[in-house]
Each structure stands twice: as structure tokens, then as C-alpha cells.
C-alpha atoms as a PDB file:
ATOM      1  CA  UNK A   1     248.561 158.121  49.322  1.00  0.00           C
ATOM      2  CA  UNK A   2     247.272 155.064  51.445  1.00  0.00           C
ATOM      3  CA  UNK A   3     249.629 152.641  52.312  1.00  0.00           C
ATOM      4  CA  UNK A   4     249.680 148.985  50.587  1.00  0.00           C
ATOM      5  CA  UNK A   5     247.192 146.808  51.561  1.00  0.00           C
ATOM      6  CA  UNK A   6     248.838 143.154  53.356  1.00  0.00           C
ATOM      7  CA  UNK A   7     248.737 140.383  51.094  1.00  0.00           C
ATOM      8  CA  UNK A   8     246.731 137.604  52.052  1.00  0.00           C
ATOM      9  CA  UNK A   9     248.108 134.442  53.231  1.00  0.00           C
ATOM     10  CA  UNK A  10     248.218 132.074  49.917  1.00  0.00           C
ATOM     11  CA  UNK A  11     247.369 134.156  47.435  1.00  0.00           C
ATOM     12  CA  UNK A  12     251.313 134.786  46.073  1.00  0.00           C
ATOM     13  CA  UNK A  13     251.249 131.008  45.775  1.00  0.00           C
ATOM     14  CA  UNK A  14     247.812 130.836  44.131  1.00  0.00           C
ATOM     15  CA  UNK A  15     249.265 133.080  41.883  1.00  0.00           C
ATOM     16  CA  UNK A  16     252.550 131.343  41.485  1.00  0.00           C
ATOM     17  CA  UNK A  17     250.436 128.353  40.357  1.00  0.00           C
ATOM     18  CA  UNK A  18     248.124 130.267  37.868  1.00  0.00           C
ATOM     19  CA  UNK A  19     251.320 131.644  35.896  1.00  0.00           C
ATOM     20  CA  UNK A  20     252.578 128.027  36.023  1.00  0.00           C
ATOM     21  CA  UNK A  21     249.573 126.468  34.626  1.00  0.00           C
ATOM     22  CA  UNK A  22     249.544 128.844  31.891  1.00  0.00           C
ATOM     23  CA  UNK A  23     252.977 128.158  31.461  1.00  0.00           C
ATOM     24  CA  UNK A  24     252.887 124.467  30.855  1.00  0.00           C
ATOM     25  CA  UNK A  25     249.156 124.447  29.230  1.00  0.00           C
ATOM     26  CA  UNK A  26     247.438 125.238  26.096  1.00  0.00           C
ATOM     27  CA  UNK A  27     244.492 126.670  27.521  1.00  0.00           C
ATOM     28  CA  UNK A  28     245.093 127.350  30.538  1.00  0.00           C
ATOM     29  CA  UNK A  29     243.375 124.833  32.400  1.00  0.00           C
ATOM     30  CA  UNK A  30     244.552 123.174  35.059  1.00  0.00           C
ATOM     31  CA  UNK A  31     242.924 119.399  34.109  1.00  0.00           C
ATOM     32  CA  UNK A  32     245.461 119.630  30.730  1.00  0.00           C
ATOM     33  CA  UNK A  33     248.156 120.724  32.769  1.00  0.00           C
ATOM     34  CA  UNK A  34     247.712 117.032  34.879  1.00  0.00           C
ATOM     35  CA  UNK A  35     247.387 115.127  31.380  1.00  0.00           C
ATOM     36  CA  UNK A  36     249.835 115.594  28.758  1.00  0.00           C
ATOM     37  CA  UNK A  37     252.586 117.604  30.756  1.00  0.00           C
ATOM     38  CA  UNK A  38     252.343 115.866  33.643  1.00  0.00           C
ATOM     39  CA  UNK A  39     252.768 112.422  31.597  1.00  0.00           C
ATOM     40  CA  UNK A  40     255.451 113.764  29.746  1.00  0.00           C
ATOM     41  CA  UNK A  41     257.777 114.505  33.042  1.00  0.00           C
ATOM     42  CA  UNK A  42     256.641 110.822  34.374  1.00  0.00           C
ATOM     43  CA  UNK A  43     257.756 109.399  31.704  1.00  0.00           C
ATOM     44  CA  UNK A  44     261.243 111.416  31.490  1.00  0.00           C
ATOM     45  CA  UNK A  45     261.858 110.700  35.456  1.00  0.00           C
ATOM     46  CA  UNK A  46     261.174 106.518  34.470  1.00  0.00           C
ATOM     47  CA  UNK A  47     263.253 107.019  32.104  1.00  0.00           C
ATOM     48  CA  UNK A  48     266.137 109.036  33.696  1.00  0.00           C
ATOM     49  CA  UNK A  49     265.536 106.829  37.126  1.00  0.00           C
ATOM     50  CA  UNK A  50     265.462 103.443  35.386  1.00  0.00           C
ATOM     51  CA  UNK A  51     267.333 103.856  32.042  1.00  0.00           C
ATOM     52  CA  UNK A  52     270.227 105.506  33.444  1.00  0.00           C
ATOM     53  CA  UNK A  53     273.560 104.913  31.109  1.00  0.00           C
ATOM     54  CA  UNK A  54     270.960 103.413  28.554  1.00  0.00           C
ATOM     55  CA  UNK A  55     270.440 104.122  25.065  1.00  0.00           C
ATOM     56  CA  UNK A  56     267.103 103.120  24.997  1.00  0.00           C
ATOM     57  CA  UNK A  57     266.001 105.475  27.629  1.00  0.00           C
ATOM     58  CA  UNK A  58     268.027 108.511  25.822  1.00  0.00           C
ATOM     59  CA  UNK A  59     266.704 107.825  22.772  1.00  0.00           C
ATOM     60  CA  UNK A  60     263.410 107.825  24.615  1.00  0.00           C
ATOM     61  CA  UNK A  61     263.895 111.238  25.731  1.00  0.00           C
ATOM     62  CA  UNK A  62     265.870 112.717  22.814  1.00  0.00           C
ATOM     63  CA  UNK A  63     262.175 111.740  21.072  1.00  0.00           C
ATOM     64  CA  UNK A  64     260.096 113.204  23.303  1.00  0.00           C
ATOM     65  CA  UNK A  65     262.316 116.636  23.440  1.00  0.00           C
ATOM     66  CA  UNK A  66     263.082 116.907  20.054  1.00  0.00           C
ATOM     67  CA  UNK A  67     260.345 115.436  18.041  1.00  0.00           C
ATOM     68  CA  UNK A  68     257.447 117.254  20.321  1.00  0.00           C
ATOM     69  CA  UNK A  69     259.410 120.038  20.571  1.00  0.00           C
ATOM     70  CA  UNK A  70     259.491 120.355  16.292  1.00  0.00           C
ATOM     71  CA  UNK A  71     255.730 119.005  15.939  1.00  0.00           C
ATOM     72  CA  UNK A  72     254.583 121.985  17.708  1.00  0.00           C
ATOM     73  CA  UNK A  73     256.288 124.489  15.623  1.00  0.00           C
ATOM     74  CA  UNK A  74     255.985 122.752  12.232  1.00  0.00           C
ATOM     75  CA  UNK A  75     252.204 122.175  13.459  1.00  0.00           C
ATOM     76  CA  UNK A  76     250.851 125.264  14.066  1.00  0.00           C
ATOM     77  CA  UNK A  77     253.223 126.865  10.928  1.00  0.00           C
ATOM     78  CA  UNK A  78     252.028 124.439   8.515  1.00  0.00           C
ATOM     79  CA  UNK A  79     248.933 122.432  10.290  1.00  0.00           C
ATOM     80  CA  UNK A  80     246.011 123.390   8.318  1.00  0.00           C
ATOM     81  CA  UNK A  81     245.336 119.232   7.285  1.00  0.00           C
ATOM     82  CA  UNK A  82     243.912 118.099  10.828  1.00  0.00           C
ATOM     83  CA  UNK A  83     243.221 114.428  12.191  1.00  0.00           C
ATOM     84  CA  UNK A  84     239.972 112.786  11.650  1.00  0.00           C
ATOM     85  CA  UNK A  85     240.512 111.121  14.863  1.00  0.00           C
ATOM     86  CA  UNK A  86     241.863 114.006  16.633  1.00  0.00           C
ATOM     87  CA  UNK A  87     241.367 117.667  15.487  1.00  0.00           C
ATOM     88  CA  UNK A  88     244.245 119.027  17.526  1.00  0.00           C
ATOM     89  CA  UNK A  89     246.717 117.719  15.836  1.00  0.00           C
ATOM     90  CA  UNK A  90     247.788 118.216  12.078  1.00  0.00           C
ATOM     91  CA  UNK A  91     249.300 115.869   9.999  1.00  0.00           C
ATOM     92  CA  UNK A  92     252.189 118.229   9.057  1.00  0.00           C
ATOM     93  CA  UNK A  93     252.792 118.010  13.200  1.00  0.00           C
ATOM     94  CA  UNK A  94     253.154 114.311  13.262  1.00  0.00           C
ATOM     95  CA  UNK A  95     255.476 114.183   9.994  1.00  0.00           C
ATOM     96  CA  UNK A  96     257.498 116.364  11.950  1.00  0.00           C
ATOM     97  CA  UNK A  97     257.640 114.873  15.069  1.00  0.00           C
ATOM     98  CA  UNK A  98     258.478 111.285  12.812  1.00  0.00           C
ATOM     99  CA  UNK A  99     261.467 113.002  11.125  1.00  0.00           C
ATOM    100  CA  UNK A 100     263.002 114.899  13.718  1.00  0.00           C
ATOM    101  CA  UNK A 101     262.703 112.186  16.797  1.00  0.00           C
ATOM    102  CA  UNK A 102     263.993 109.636  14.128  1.00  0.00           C
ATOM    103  CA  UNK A 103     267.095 111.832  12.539  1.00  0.00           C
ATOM    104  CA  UNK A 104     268.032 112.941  16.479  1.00  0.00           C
ATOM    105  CA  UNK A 105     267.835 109.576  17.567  1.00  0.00           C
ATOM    106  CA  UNK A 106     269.918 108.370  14.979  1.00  0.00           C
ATOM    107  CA  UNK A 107     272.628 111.132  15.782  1.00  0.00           C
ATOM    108  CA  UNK A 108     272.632 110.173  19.491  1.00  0.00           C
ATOM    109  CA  UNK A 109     273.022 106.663  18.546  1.00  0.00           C
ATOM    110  CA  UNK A 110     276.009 107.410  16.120  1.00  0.00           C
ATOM    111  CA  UNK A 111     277.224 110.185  18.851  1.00  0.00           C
ATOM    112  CA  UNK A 112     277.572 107.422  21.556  1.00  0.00           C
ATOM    113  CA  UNK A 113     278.851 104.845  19.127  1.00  0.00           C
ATOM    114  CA  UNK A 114     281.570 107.241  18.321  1.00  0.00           C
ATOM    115  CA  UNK A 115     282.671 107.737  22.158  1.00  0.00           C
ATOM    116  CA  UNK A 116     282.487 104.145  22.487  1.00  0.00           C
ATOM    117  CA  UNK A 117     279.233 103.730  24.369  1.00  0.00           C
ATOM    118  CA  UNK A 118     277.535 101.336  21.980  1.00  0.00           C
ATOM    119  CA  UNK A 119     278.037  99.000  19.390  1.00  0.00           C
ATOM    120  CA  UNK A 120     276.599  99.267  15.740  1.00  0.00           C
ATOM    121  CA  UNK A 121     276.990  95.878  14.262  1.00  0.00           C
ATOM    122  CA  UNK A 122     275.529  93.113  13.669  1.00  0.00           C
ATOM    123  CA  UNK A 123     277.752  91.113  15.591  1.00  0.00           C
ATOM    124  CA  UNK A 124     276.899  93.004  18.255  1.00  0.00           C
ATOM    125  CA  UNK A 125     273.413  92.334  18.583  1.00  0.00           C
END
């Protein structure tokens, strides 16, 4: 048996980065990695970094998790009724993703309502 040949400098990394792209991309490319992902954690650090003890900002990112998170499985379940203005995504996707960020949002509100966080009232406001 010949012994194992020395792996060249880099190319664990470049592999590292390969897997990752895959990871976080639909296709595997590594210019859709930069655009939707890569927006997506921006605007969760802003959010985090700016909106910190806010409800806006966690109902920003209880949205984003949950709603995205559901319009991808409900999408490619039930997506057969595409866009016009955007094949990708199906109609059934962005019900979804309208139902679920809206009905988690609403239970985060009520959750930090009920631990005293926020007000609900009118009066309030």
C-alpha cells in the first residue's frame, strides 16, 4: 500500500467552503449564497444589534424564522401555482409565510405582554 498523499495547503478550507455553500444555497452557487442568505443574517444582526429588548426587532426576526422557514416547506409540498413575476416562488409559499409570520408574531406579542414586557392597549399607544 502507498502511503497518503499530503494535503495541499487550502484545499481542506476550499472544501470547508464548498460544503458550506451547498449548505446555505439552492443551487449551489456561490453568487446566491451572497444574496438571499447573506441578506437574511444582515438583517438578523441589525436587528439583534439595534433592536435589542425590542418588540419590533423580535417580531422582525420571529418573521423571518418562522414564516420563511414554513414558506419553504408548504412551497415546495403544495407550490405547483407559481408567480408571474417570479417563477420561484409559489403562491401556496407566500400564503404560508403570511399566516405563520403573522400567527407567531402575534404569540410573541401576547407571550411578552403576559411577562410584562409590553403593553396591549389602547391607552398604551
Amino acid at each position: 500500500a502507498q502511503p497518503a498523499q499530503p494535503t495541499p495547503v487550502g484545499a481542506a478550507e476550499a472544501d470547508d467552503t464548498a460544503d458550506l455553500v451547498k449548505a446555505i444555497s439552492r443551487s449551489g452557487s456561490r453568487s446566491e449564497a451572497l444574496g438571499g442568505p447573506f441578506l437574511y443574517t444582515l438583517v438578523l444582526l441589525v436587528a439583534t444589534v439595534l433592536g435589542w429588548r425590542s418588540p419590533a426587532a423580535a417580531v422582525a426576526i420571529c418573521q423571518m424564522a418562522v414564516g420563511d422557514g414554513v414558506a419553504d416547506i408548504v412551497g415546495r409540498r403544495y407550490g405547483s401555482v407559481k408567480w408571474p413575476f417570479s417563477p420561484s416562488k409559489s403562491v401556496a409559499g407566500s400564503a404560508a409565510f403570511v399566516a405563520s409570520a403573522f400567527s407567531a408574531s402575534l404569540g410573541l406579542i401576547s407571550l411578552f405582554h403576559a411577562f410584562g414586557f409590553t403593553a396591549l392597549t389602547a391607552a398604551a399607544a
